[in-house]
Protein backbone atom coordinates (compact mmCIF):
# COMPACT_ATOMS: atom_id res chain seq x y z
CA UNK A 1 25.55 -18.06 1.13
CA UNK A 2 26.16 -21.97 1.54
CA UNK A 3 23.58 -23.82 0.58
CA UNK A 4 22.38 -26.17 3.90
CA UNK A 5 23.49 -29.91 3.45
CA UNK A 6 20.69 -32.37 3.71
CA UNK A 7 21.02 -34.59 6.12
CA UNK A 8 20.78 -38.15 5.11
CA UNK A 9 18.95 -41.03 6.91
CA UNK A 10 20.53 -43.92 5.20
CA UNK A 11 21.45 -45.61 8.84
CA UNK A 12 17.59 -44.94 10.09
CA UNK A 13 15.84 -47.99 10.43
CA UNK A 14 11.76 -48.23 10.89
CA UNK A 15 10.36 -50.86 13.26
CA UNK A 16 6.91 -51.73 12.73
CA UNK A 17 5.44 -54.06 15.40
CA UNK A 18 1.94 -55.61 15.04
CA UNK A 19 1.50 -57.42 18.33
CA UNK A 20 -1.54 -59.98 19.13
CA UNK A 21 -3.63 -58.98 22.49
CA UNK A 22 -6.71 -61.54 21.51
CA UNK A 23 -7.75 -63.07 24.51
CA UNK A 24 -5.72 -66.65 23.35
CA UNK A 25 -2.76 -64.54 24.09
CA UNK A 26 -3.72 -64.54 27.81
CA UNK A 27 -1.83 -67.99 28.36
CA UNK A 28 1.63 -66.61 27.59
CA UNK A 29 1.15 -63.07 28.67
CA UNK A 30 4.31 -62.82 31.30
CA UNK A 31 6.46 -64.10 27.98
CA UNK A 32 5.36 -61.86 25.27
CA UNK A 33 5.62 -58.83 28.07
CA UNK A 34 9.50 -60.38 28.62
CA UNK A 35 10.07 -61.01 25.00
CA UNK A 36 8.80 -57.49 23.69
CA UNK A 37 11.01 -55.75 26.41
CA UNK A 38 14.45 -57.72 26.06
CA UNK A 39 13.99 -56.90 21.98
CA UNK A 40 13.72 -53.16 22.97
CA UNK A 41 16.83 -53.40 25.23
CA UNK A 42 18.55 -55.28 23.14
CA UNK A 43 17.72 -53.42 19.59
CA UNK A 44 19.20 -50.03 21.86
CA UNK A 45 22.36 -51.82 22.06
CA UNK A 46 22.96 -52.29 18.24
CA UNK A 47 24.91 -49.26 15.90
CA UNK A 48 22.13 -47.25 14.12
CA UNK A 49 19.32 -45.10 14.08
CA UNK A 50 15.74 -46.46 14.74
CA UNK A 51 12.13 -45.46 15.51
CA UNK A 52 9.32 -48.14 16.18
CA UNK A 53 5.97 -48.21 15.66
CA UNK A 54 3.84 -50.55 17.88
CA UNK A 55 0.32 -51.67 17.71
CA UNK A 56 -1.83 -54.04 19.24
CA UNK A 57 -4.54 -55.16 18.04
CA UNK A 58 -7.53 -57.70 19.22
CA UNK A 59 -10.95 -56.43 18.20
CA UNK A 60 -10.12 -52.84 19.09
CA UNK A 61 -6.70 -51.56 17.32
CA UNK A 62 -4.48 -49.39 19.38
CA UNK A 63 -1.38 -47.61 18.56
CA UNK A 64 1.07 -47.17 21.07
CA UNK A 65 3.68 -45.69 19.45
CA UNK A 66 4.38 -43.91 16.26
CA UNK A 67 8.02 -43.13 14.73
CA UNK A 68 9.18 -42.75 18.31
CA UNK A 69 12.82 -42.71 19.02
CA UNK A 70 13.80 -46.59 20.02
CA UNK A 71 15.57 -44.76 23.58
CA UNK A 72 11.90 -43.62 24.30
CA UNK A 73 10.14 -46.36 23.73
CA UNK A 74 7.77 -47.46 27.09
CA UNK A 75 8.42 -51.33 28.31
CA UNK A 76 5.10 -53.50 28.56
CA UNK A 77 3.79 -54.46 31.85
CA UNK A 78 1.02 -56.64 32.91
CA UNK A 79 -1.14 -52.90 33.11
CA UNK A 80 -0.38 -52.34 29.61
CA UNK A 81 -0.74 -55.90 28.23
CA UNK A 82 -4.24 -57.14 28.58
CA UNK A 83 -5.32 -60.40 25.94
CA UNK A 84 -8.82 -60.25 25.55
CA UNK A 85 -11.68 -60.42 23.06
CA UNK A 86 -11.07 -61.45 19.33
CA UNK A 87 -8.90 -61.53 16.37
CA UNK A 88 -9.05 -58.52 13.83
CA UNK A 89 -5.90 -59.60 11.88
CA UNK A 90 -6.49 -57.93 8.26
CA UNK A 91 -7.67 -54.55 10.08
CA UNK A 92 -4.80 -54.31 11.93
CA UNK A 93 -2.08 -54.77 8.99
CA UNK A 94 -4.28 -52.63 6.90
CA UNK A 95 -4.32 -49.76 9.24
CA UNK A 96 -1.15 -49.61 10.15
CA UNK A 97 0.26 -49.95 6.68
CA UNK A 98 -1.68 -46.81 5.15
CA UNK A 99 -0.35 -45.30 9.08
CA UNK A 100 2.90 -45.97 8.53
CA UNK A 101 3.28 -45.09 4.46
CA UNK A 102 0.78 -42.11 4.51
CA UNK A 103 2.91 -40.48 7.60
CA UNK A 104 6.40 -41.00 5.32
CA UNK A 105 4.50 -39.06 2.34
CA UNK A 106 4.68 -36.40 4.34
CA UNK A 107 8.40 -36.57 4.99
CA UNK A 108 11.12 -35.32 2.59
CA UNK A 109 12.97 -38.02 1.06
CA UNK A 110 16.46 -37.34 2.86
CA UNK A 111 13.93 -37.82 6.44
CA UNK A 112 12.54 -41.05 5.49
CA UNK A 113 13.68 -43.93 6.95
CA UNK A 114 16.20 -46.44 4.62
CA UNK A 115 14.78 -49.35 5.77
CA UNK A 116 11.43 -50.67 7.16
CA UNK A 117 10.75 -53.87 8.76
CA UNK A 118 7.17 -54.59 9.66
CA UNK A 119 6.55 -57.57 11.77
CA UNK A 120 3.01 -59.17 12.68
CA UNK A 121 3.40 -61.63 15.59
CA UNK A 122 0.23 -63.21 15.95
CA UNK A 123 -1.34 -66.99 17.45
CA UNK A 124 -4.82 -66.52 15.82
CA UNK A 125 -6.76 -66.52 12.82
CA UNK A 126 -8.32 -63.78 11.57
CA UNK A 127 -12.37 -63.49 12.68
CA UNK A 128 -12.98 -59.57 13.63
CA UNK A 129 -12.19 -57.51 10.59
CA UNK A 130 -14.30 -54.97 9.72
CA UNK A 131 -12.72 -52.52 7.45
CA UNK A 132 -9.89 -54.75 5.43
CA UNK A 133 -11.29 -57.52 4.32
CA UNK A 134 -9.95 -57.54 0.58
CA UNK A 135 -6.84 -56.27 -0.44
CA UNK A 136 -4.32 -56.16 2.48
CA UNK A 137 -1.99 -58.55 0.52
CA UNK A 138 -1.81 -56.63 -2.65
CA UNK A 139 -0.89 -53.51 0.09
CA UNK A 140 1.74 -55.59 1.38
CA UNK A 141 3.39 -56.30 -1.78
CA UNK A 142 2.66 -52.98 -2.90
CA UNK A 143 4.70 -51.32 -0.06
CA UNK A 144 7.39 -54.31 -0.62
CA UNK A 145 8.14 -54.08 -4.55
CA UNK A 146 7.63 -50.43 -4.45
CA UNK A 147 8.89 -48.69 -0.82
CA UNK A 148 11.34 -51.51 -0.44
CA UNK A 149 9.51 -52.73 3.01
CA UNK A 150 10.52 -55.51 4.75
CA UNK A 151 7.75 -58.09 5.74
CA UNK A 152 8.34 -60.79 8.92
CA UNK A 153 5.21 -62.64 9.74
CA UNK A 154 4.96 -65.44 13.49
CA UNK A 155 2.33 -67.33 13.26
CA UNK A 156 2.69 -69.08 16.62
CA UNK A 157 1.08 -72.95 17.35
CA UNK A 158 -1.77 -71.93 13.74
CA UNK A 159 -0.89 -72.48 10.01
CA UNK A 160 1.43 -69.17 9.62
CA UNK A 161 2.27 -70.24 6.07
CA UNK A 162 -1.15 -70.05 5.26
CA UNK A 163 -2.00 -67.29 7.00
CA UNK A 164 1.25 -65.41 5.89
CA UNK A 165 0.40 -66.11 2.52
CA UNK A 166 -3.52 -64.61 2.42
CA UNK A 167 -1.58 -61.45 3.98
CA UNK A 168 1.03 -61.68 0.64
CA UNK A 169 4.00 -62.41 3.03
CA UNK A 170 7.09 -64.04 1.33
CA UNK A 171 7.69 -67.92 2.44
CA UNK A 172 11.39 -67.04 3.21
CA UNK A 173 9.88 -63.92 5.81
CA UNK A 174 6.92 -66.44 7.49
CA UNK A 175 8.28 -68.13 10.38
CA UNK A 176 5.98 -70.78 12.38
CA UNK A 177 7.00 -71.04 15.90
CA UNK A 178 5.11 -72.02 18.70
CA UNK A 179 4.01 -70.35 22.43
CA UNK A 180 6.18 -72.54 24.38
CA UNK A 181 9.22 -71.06 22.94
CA UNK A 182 7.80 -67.70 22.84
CA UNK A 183 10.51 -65.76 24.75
CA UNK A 184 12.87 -67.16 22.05
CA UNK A 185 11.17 -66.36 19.33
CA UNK A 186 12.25 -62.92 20.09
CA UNK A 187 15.09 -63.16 20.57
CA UNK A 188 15.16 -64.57 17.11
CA UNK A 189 13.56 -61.66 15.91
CA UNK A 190 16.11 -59.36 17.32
CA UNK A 191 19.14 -61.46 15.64
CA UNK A 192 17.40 -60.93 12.17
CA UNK A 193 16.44 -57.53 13.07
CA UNK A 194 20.16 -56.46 14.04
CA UNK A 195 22.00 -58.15 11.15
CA UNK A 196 18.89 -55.88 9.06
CA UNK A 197 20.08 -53.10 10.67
CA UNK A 198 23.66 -53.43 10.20
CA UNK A 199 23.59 -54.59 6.87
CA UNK A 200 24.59 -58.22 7.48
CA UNK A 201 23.00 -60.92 5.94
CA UNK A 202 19.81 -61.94 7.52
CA UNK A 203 17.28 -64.70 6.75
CA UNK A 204 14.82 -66.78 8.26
CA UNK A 205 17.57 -68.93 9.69
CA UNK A 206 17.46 -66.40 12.82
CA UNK A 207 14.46 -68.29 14.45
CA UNK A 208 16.17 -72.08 14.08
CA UNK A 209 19.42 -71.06 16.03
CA UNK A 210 19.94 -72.16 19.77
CA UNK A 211 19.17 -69.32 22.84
CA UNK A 212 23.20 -69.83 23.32
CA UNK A 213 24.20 -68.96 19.79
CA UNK A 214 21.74 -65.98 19.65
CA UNK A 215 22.72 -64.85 22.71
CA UNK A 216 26.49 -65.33 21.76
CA UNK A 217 25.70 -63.20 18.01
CA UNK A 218 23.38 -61.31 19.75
CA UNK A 219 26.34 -59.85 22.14
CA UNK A 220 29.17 -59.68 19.05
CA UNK A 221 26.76 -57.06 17.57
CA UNK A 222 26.20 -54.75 20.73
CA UNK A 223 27.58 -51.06 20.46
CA UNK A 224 29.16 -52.41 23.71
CA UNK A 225 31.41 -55.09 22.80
CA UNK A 226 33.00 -52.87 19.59
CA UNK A 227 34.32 -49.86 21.38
């Protein structure tokens, strides 16, 4: 009898999205709802397997996907987007790190994804933890140096290299942006997240290009535009 081949995952990719909903968020709600759903749309239009984790956290922590399919994934809407309350920063990363890693240990190695990215977008300092307060950033670099996970931190309009670093993100994957150009900050995360996917060569650069140019790479990488 032939032994069943394995099928590999090398082309699955793991988005994990950490999104701010602390009440400070409030004043560019209609952007982040805009941004979050043009990254979706556009990440379904780039070769490669993905599934997406999303949480957002404020002083509550809610999980609103888990390893779904990126085709399934739900839009945000003013319903669904709500800033309020406080800032629970560590909690959040901390939670959805042991989420994340303890539901791969359950997966055989040929089902696990290839590559993680796990992004924290954020424009507040941490002041609601409960359950992480120590020991997030040796997590983070434990799930780095070990599982090979990518790490993107925005720290939008506070100190995000400070911030970044208490978490034990990299310089080179902390990006300070601001609100005002919130809408193309993710669009700056989707360039860096496609060339991720697709093997290119991605860096922090991603965030300092012009809305033309991403839009202009942005469209060269679409399934669309290569048939």
């Amino acid at each position: 009898m032939q032994k069943k081949q394995k099928k590999l995952n090398n082309n699955l990719t793991e988005i994990v999205f950490i999104l701010d909903e602390s009440g400070s968020m409030g004043s560019v709600k209609d952007d982040t709802i805009g941004g979050f759903n043009e990254f979706i749309e556009q990440q379904k239009n780039i070769e490669g397997d993905a599934v997406v984790t999303f949480v957002k956290f404020s002083d509550y922590y809610k999980v609103v996907e888990e390893g779904t399919l990126l085709e399934n994934v739900n839009p945000l809407n003013k319903e669904t987007y709500t800033p309020s309350y406080s800032t629970a920063l560590l909690d959040a990363v901390g939670k959805t790190i042991n989420k994340v890693g303890n539901r791969h240990d359950k997966l055989d190695e040929e089902d696990k994804p290839s590559k993680v990215l796990f992004v924290v977008l954020t424009d507040g300092y941490e002041n609601a933890s409960k359950e992480y307060l120590s020991g997030v950033n040796e997590m983070v670099k434990n799930k780095r140096d070990k599982d090979g996970w990518e790490f993107l931190f925005l720290g939008a309009d506070i100190d995000a290299w400070g911030t970044g670093r208490e978490l034990g993100f990299l310089k080179g994957q902390t990006i300070s942006t601001n609100k005002s150009n919130m809408k193309l900050s993710y669009k700056g995360l989707s360039h860096y997240t496609s060339n991720m996917r697709s093997g290119a060569s991605y860096s922090a650069d991603s965030f300092s290009l012009s809305d033309d140019d991403l839009d202009a790479d942005l469209n060269k990488m679409s399934k669309k535009n290569k048939k």
